[in-house]
Protein backbone atom coordinates (compact mmCIF):
# COMPACT_ATOMS: atom_id res chain seq x y z
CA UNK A 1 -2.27 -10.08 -12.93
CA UNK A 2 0.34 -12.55 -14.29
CA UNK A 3 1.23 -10.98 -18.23
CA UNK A 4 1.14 -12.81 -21.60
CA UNK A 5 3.20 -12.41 -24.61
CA UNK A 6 1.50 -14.27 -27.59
CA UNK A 7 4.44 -15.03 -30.62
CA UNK A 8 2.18 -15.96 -34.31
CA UNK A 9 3.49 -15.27 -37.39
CA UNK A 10 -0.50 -15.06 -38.70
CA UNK A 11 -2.11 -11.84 -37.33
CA UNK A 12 -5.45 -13.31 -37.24
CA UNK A 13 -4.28 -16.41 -34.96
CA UNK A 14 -3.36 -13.18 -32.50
CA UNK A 15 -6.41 -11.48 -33.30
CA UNK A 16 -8.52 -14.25 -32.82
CA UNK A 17 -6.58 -14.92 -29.49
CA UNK A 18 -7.13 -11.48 -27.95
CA UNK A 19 -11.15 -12.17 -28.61
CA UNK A 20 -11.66 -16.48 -27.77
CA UNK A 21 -10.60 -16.01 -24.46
CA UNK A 22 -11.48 -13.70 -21.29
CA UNK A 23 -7.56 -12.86 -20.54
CA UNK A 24 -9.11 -10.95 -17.38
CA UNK A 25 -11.31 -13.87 -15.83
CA UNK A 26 -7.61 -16.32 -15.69
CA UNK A 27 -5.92 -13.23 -13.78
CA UNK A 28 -4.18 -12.54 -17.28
CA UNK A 29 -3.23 -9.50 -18.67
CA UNK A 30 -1.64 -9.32 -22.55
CA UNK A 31 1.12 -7.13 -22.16
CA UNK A 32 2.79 -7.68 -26.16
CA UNK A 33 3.00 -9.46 -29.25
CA UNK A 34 4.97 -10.09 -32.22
CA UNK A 35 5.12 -11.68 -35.54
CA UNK A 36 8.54 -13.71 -35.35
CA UNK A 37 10.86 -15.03 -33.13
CA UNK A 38 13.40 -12.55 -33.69
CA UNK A 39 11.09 -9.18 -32.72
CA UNK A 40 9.70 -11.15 -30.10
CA UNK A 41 13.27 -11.72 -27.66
CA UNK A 42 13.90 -8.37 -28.57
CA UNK A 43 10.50 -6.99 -26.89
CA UNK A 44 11.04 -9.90 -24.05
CA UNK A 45 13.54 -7.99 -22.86
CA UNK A 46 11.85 -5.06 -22.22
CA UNK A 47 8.29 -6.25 -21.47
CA UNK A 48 7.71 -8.14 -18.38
CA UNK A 49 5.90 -11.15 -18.96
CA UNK A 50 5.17 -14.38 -17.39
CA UNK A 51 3.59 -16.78 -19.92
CA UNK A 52 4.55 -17.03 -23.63
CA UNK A 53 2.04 -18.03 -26.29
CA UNK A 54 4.06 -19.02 -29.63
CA UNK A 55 3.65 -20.54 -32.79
CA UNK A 56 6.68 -23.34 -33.59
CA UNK A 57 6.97 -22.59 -37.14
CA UNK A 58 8.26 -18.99 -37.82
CA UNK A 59 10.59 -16.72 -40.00
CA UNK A 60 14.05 -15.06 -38.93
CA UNK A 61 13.58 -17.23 -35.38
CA UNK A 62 11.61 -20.16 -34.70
CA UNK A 63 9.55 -21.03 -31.95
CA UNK A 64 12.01 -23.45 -30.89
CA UNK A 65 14.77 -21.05 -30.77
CA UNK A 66 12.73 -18.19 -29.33
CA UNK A 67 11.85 -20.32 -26.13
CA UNK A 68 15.73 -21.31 -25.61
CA UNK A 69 16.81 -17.60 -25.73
CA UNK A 70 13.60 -16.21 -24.07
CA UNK A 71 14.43 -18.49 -20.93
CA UNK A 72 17.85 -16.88 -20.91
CA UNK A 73 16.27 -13.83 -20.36
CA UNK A 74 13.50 -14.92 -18.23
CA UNK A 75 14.35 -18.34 -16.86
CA UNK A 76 10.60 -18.55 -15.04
CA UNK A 77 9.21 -17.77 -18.06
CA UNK A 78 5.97 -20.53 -18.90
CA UNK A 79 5.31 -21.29 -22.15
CA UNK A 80 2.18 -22.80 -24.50
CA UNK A 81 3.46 -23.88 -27.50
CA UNK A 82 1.11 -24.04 -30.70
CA UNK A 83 1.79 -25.73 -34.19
CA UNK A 84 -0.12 -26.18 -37.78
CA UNK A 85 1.96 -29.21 -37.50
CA UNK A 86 1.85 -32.87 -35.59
CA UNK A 87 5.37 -33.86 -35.60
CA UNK A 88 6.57 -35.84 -32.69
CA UNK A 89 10.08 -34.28 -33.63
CA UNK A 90 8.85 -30.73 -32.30
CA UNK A 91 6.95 -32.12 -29.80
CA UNK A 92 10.02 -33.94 -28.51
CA UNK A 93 12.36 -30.68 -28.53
CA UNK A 94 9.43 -28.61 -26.54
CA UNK A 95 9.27 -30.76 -24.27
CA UNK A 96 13.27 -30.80 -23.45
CA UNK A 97 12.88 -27.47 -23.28
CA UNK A 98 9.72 -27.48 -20.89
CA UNK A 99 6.06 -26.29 -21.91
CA UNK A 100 2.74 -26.47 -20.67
CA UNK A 101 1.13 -27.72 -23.42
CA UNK A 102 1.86 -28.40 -27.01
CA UNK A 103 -1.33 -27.06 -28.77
CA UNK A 104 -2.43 -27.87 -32.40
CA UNK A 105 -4.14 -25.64 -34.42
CA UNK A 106 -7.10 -24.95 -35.04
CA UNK A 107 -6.71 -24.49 -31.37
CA UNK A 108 -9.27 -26.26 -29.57
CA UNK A 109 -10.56 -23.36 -26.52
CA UNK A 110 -11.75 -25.74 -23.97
CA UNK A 111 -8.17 -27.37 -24.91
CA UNK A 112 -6.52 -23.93 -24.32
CA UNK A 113 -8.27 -22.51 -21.27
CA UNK A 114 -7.97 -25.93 -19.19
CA UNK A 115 -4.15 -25.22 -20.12
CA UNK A 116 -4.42 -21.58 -18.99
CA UNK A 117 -6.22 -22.92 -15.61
CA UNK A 118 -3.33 -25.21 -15.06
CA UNK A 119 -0.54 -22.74 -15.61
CA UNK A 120 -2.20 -19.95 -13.55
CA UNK A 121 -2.19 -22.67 -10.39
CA UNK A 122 1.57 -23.39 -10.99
CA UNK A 123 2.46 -19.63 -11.23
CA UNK A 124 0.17 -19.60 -8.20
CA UNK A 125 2.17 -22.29 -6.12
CA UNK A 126 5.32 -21.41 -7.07
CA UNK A 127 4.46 -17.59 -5.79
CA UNK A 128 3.04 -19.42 -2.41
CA UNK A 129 5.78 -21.44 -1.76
CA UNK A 130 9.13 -19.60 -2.24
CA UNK A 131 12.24 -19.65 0.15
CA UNK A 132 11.89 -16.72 2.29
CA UNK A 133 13.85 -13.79 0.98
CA UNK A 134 15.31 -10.91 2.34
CA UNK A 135 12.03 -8.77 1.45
CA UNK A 136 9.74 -11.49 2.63
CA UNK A 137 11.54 -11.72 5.83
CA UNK A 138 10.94 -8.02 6.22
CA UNK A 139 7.44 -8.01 5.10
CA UNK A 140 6.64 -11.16 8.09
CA UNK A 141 9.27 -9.40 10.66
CA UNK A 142 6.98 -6.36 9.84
CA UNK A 143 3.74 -8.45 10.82
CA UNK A 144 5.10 -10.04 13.80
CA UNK A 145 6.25 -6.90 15.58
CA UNK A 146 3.51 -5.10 14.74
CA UNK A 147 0.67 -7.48 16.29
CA UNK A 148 3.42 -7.82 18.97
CA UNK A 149 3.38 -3.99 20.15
CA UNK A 150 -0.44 -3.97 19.66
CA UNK A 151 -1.18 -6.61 21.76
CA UNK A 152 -3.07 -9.17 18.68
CA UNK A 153 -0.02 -12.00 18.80
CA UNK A 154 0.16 -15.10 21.45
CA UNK A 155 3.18 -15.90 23.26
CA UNK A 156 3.46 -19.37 21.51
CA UNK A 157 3.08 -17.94 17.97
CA UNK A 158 5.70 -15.01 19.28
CA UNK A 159 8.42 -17.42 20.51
CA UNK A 160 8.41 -19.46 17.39
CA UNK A 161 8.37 -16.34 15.05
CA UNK A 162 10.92 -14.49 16.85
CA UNK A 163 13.52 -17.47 16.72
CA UNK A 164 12.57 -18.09 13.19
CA UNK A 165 13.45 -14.32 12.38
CA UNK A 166 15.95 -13.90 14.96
CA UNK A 167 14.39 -11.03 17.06
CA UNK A 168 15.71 -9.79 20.37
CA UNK A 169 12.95 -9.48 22.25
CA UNK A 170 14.35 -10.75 25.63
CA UNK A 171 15.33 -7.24 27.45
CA UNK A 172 12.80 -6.50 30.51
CA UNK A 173 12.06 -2.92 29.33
CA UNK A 174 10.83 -1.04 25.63
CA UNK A 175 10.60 2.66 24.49
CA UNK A 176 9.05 2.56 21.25
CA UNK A 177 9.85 5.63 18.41
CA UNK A 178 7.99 6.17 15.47
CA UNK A 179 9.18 8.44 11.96
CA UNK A 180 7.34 9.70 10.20
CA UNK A 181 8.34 10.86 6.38
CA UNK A 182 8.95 10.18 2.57
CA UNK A 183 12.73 10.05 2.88
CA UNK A 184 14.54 7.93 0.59
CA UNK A 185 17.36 7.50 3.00
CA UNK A 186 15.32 6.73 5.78
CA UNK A 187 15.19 3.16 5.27
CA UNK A 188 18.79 2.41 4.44
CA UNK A 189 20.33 4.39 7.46
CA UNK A 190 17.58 2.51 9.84
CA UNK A 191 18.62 -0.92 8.16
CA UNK A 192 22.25 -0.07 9.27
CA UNK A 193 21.78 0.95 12.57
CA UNK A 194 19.77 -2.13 13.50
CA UNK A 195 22.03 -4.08 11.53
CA UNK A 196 24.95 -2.48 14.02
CA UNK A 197 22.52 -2.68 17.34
CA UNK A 198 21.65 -5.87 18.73
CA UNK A 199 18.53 -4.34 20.85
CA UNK A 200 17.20 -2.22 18.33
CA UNK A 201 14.68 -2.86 15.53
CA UNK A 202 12.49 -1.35 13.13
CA UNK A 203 9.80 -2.02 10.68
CA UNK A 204 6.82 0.12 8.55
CA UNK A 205 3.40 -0.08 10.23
CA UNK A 206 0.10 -0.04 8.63
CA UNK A 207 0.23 4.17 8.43
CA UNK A 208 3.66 3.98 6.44
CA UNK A 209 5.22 4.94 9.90
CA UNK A 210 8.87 3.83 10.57
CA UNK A 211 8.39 2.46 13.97
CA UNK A 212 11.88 1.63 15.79
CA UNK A 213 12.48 -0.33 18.95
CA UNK A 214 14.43 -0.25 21.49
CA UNK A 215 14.72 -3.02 24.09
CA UNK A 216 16.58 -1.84 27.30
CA UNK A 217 17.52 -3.04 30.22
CA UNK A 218 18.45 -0.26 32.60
CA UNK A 219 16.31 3.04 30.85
CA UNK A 220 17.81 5.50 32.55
CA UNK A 221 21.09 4.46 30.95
CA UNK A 222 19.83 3.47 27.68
CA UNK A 223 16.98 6.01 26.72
CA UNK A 224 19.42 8.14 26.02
CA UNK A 225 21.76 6.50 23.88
CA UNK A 226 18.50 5.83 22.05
CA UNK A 227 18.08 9.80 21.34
CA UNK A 228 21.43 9.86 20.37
CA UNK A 229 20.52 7.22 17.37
CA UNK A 230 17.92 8.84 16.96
CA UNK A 231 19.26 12.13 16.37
CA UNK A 232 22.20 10.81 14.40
CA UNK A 233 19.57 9.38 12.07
CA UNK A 234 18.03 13.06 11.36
CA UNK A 235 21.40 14.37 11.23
CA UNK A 236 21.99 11.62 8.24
CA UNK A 237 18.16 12.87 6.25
CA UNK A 238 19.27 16.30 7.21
CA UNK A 239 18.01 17.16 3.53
CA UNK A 240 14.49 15.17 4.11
CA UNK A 241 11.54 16.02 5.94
CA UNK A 242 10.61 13.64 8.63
CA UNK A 243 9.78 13.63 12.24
CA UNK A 244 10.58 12.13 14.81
CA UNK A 245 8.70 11.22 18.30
CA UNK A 246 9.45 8.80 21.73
CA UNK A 247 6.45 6.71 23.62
CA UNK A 248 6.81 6.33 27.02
CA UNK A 249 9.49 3.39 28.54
CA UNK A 250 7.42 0.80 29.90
CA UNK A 251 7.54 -3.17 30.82
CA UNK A 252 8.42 -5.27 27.68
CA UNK A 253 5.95 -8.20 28.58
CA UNK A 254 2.80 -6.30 29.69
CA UNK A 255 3.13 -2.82 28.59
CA UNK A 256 4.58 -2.45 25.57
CA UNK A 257 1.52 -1.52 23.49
CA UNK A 258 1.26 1.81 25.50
CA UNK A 259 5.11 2.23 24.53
CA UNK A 260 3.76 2.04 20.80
CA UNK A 261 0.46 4.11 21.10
CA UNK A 262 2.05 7.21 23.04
CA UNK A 263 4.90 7.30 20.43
CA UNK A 264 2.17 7.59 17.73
CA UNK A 265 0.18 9.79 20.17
CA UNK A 266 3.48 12.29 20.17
CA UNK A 267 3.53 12.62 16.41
CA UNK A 268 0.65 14.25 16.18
CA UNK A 269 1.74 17.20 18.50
CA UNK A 270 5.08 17.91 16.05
CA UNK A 271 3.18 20.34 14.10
CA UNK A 272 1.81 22.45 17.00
CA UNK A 273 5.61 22.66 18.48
CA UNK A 274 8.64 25.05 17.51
CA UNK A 275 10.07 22.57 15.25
CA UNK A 276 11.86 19.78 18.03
CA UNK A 277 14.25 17.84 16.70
CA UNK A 278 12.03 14.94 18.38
CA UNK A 279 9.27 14.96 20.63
CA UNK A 280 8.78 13.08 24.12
CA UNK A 281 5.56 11.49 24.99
CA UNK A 282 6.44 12.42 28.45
CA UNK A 283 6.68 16.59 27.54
CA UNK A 284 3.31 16.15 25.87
CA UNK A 285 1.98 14.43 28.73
CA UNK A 286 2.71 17.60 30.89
CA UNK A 287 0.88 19.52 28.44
CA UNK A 288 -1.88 17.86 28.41
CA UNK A 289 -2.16 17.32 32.21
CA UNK A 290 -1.74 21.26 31.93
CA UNK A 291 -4.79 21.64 29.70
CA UNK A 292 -6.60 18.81 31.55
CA UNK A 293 -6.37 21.42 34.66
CA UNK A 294 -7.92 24.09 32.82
CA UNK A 295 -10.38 22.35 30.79
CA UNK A 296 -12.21 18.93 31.55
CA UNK A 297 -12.77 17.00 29.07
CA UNK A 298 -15.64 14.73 29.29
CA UNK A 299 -13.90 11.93 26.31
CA UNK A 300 -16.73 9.18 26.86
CA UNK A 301 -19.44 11.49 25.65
CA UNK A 302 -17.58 12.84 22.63
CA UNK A 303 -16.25 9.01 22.14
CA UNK A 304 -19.86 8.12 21.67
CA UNK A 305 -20.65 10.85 19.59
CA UNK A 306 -18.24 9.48 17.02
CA UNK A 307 -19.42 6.10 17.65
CA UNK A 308 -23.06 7.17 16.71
CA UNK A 309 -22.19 8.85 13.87
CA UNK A 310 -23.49 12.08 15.80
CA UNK A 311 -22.59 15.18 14.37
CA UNK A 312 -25.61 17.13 16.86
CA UNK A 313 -24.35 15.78 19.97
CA UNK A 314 -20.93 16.61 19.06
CA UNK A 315 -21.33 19.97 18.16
CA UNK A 316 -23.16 20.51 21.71
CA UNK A 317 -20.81 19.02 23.58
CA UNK A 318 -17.82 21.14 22.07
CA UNK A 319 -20.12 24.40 22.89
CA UNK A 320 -20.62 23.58 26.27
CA UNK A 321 -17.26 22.52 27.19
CA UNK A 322 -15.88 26.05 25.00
CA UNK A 323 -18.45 27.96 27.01
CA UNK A 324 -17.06 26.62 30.17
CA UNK A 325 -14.02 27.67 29.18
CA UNK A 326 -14.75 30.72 28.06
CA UNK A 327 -16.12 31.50 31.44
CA UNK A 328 -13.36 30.51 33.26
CA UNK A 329 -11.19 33.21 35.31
CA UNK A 330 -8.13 34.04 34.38
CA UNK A 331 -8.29 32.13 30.71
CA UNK A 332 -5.78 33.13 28.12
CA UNK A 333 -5.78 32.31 24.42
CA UNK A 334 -3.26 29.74 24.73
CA UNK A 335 -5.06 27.60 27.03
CA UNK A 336 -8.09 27.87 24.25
CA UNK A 337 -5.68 26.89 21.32
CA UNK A 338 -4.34 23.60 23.20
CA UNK A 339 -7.74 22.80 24.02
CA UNK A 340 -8.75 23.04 20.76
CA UNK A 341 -5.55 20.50 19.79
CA UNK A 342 -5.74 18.21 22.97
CA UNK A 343 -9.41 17.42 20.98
CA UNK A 344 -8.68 17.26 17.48
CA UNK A 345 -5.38 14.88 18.65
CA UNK A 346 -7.95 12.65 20.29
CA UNK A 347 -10.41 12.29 17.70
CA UNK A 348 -7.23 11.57 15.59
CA UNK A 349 -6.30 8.86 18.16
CA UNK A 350 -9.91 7.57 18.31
CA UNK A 351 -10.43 7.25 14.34
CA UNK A 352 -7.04 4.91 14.64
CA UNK A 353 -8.80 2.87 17.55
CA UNK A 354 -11.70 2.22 15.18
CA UNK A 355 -9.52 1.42 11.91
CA UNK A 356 -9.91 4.66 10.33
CA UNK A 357 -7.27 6.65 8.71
CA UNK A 358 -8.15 10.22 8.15
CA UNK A 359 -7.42 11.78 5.40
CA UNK A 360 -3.70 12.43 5.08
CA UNK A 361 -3.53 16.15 5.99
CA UNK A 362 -6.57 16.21 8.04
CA UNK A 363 -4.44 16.91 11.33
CA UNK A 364 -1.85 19.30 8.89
CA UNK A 365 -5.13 21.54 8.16
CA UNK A 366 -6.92 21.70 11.04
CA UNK A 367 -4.07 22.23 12.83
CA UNK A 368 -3.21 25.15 10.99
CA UNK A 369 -6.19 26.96 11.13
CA UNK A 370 -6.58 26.54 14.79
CA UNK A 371 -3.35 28.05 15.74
CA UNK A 372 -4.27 30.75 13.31
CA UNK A 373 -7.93 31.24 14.63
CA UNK A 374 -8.15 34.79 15.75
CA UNK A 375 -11.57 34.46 18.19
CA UNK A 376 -12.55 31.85 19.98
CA UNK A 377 -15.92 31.91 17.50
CA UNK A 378 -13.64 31.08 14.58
CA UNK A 379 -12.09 28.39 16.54
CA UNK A 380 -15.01 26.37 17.41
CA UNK A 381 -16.09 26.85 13.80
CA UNK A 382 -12.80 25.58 12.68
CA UNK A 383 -13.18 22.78 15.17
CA UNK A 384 -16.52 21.79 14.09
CA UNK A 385 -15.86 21.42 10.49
CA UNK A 386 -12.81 19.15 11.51
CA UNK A 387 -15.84 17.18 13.17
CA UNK A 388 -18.15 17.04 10.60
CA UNK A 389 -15.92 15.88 7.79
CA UNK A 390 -14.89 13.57 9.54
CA UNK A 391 -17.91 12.41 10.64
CA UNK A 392 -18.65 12.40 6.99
CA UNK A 393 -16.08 10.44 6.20
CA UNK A 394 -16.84 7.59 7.87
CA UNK A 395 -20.46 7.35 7.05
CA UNK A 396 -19.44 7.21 3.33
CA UNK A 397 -16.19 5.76 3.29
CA UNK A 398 -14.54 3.19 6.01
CA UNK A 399 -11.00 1.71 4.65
CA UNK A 400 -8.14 0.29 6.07
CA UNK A 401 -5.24 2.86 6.69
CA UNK A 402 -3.01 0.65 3.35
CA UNK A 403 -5.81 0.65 1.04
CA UNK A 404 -6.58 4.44 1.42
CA UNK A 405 -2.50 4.71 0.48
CA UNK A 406 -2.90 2.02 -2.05
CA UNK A 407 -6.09 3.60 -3.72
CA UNK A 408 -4.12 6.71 -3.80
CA UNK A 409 -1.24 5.03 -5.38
CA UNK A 410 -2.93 3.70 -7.89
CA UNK A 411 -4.52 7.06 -8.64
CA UNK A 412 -1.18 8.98 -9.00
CA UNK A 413 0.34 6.28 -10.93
CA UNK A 414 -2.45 4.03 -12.98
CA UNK A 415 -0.20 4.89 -16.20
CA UNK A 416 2.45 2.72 -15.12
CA UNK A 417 2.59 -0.86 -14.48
CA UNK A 418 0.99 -2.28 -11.42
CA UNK A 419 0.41 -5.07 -9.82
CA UNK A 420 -0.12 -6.42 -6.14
CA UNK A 421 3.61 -7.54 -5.75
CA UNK A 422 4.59 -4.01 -6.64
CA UNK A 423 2.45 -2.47 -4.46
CA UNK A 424 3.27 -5.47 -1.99
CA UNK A 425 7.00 -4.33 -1.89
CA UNK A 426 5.64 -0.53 -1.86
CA UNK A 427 4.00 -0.92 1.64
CA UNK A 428 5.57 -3.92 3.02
CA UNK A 429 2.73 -6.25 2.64
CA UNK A 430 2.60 -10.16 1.08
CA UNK A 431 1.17 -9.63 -2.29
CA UNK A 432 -1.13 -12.48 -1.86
CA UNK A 433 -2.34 -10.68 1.58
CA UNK A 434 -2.97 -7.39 0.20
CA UNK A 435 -5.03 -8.84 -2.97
CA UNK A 436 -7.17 -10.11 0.03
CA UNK A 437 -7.52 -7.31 1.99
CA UNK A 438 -8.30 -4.79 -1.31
CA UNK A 439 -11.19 -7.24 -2.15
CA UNK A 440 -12.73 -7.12 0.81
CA UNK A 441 -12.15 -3.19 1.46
CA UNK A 442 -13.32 -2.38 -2.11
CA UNK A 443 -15.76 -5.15 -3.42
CA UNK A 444 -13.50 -6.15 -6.68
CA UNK A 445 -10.67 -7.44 -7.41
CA UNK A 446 -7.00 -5.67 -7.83
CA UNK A 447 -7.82 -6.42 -11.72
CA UNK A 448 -11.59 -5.44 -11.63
CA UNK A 449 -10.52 -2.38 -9.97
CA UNK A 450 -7.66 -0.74 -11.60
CA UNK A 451 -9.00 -2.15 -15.36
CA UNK A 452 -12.40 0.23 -14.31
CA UNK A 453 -9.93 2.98 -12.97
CA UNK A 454 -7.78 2.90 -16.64
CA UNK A 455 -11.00 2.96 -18.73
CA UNK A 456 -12.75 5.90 -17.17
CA UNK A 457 -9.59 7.41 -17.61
CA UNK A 458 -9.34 6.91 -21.32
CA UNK A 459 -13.35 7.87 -21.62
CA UNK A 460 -12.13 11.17 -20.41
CA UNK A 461 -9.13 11.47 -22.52
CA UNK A 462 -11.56 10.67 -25.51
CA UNK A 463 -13.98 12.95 -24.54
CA UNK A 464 -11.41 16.05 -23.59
CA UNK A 465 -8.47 15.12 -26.64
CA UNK A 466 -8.15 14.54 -29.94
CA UNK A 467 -5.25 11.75 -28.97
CA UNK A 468 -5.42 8.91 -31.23
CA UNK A 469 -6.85 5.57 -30.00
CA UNK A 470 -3.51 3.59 -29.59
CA UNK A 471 -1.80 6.48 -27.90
CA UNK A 472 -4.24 6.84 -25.23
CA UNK A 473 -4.22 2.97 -24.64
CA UNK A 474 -0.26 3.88 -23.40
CA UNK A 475 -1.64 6.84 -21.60
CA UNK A 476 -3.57 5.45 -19.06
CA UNK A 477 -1.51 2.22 -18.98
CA UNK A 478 -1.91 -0.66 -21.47
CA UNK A 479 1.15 -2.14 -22.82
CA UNK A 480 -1.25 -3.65 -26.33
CA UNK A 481 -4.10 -1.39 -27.77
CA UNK A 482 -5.31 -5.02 -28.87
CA UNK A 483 -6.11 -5.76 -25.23
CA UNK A 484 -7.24 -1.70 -24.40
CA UNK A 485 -10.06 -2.41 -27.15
CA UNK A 486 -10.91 -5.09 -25.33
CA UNK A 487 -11.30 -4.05 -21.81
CA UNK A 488 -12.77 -0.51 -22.94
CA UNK A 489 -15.60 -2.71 -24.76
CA UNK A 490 -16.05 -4.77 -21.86
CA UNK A 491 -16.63 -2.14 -19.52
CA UNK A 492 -18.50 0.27 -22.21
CA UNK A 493 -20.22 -1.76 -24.67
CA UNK A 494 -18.43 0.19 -26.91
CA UNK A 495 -15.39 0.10 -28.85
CA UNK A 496 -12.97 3.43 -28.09
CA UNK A 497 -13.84 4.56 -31.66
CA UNK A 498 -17.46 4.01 -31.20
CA UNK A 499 -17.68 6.14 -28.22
CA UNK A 500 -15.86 9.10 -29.12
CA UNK A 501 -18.16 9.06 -32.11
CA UNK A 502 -21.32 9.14 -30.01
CA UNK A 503 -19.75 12.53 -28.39
């Protein structure tokens, strides 16, 4: 939502203001307001805002003055002038300065909305059609390698982007590494070493993975100078919690998507290790051949159990393969515990196939309580609850791996303020792109959603506090309690006041 910052030295011009016009339908948000020139810089300079509303004639500062320093401040700043008075003078000085409309009071609505509609679509363009900057080059290098290792990019569109962003992508062979953790140092010591190796490159995938590149040309040589940077950048988060995993080397031009998927394939195996300092697709894939030996898996039938939704078949099929293994000579409980993970790691990797993100510690959990299961009973009951939530899950709930983080973002931090180019830069993702994407994952807007989210926060605060009004407006994350009265009536019927006194 772009934010407003109305300037009157009348309080019912501002009043009436905050109740003529649906801020919310024009993408607008009103984020402040004062009742001079003067106290209005000094909140500019705290409060974001993108369009100023001001009267022209004003004590201490005038309107005037107040856009000359504002723009000092805020150089992008728009600004909707209005005026008791229709004297060319002003009009001639706003201009100069540059306004979107020079409005006369009593303002005229139509007058002012069709002035609203206007600015929005410049604030709009000039969003749309910036230089590219060093985060939007990130955010479309981000794109373009990641439809490039999963196979959804033509050659055509692939040559122009990569000579556009300058990516090495010439080298015959690729091992792909993902990381996985919160670190803030991560980032910055990837950035350098890219920045310092001419084959290598990273970017953040749609999990919030690192995922790092490396484009060889003899592997044997190379792979592992790449463990070496690798391990270097570990030894440089030595204080942060991440982890650290290697696909398989394979052919750049045909194979490089199984490069990306084993490397993601490998992360899910760090928690069931003795704490690696990485882990190799290619030790897992001895594991697993290992398991494969004692236990065959039948994958298409459970594959279609997911598919259907069928938490019956599923359960069945786990008993009868378990009972096959239970029967089988010579069977330790080791070979029952990597069983037990060789199938939860492939429902993991078959959730991702489908565009579903599991719950965050899903794997963490289950995980755990299969290595701690103590009979093989408790371990199929441990593996069919991992089945049937998950099975729940999707009936009830099927989002995009960034809008599951996003949703929870906005959960954790709905106090403070939001918007899409925030959370844009947060996960790496055009603002403009991710408003897109959470409309069509959620069925509202970014504004719809988190204006809902705020207000059924403040319904509980009313109901569970005795916090005054204007404090919970701050609380749960508006800036005026002029505009909280409004959205909490809009989405109520009721004023905050009215509400708690119904309680």
């Amino acid at each position: 939502m772009y934010k407003v910052f109305i300037v009157d030295d009348e309080p019912f011009i501002i009043e009436g203001l905050y109740d003529a016009v649906d801020w919310q339908h024009f993408g607008l948000e009103i984020v402040g307001q004062a009742e001079n020139g003067r106290q209005a810089l000094d909140k500019l300079k705290e409060v974001p805002a993108d369009l100023l509303i001001t009267d022209i004639s004003m004590p201490v500062m005038t309107g005037l003055e107040l856009i000359a320093e504002a723009r000092k401040v805020r150089p992008d700043l728009k600004v909707i002038v209005l005026s008791g008075f229709d004297d060319f003078a002003y009009l001639k000085e706003a201009m100069r300065l540059g306004i979107e409309n020079y409005l006369l009071k009593p303002i005229n609505l139509e007058e002012l909305e069709e002035t609203l509609s206007g600015t929005i679509n410049k604030l709009n363009a000039v969003k749309a059609s910036y230089m590219l900057d060093e985060y939007d080059m990130s955010v479309l290098k981000s794109n373009i390698l990641y439809r490039w290792l999963t196979g959804k990019i033509r050659d055509e569109e692939l040559q122009e982007r990569a000579s556009l962003l300058g990516l090495n992508l010439e080298q015959p062979f690729v091992l792909v590494s993902v990381i996985r953790g919160h670190s803030s140092k991560l980032e910055a010591v990837l950035r350098e070493m890219t920045e310092a190796e001419e084959q290598v490159l990273f970017f953040m995938d749609d999990d919030g993975d690192y995922v790092v590149i490396f484009t060889m040309e003899d592997p044997d040589m190379e792979k592992p100078r790449a463990i070496r940077l690798l391990q270097q950048t570990r030894e440089r988060c030595y204080d942060e919690d991440i982890s650290i995993s290697l696909g398989s080397v394979q052919e750049i031009s045909s194979k490089r998507t199984r490069s990306y998927r084993h490397a993601k394939e490998a992360q899910e195996y760090f928690l069931v290790l003795q704490q690696p300092s990485y882990v190799d697709y290619l030790d897992i894939q001895e594991r697993k051949e290992e398991t494969a030996r004692s236990l065959s898996l039948h994958w298409p039938d459970y594959a279609k159990g997911i598919a259907s939704r069928d938490k019956e078949a599923l359960f069945l099929k786990i008993d009868s393969d378990f009972d096959q293994l239970r029967n089988t000579p010579g069977v330790v409980p080791g070979i029952l515990h990597s069983a037990a993970v060789e199938l939860i790691v492939r429902f993991k990797m078959e959730l991702s196939d489908i565009q579903y993100s599991a719950a965050p510690d899903f794997l963490k959990n289950t995980l755990h309580h299969i290595m701690t299961a103590a009979t093989i009973d408790e371990l199929l009951d441990v593996i069919k609850q991992a089945v049937s939530d998950l099975v729940d899950a999707l009936n009830s709930d099927v989002k995009s791996p960034i809008i599951q983080q996003v949703l929870q973002y906005i959960h954790n931090a709905y106090h403070e303020d939001l918007s899409l180019k925030v959370l844009g830069a947060q996960y790496h993702i055009h603002p403009v792109y991710l408003g897109h994407l959470f409309h069509k994952e959620t069925g509202e807007t970014f504004a719809e959603y988190i204006n809902r989210y705020r207000i059924d926060k403040a319904k509980e605060l009313l109901r569970t506090t005795n916090l005054k009004v204007q404090d919970i407006s701050k609380r749960v994350g508006y800036w005026e309690t002029g505009y909280f009265y409004k959205q909490f009536k809009k989405n109520t019927g009721l004023s905050p006041r009215d509400f708690r006194g119904l309680l």
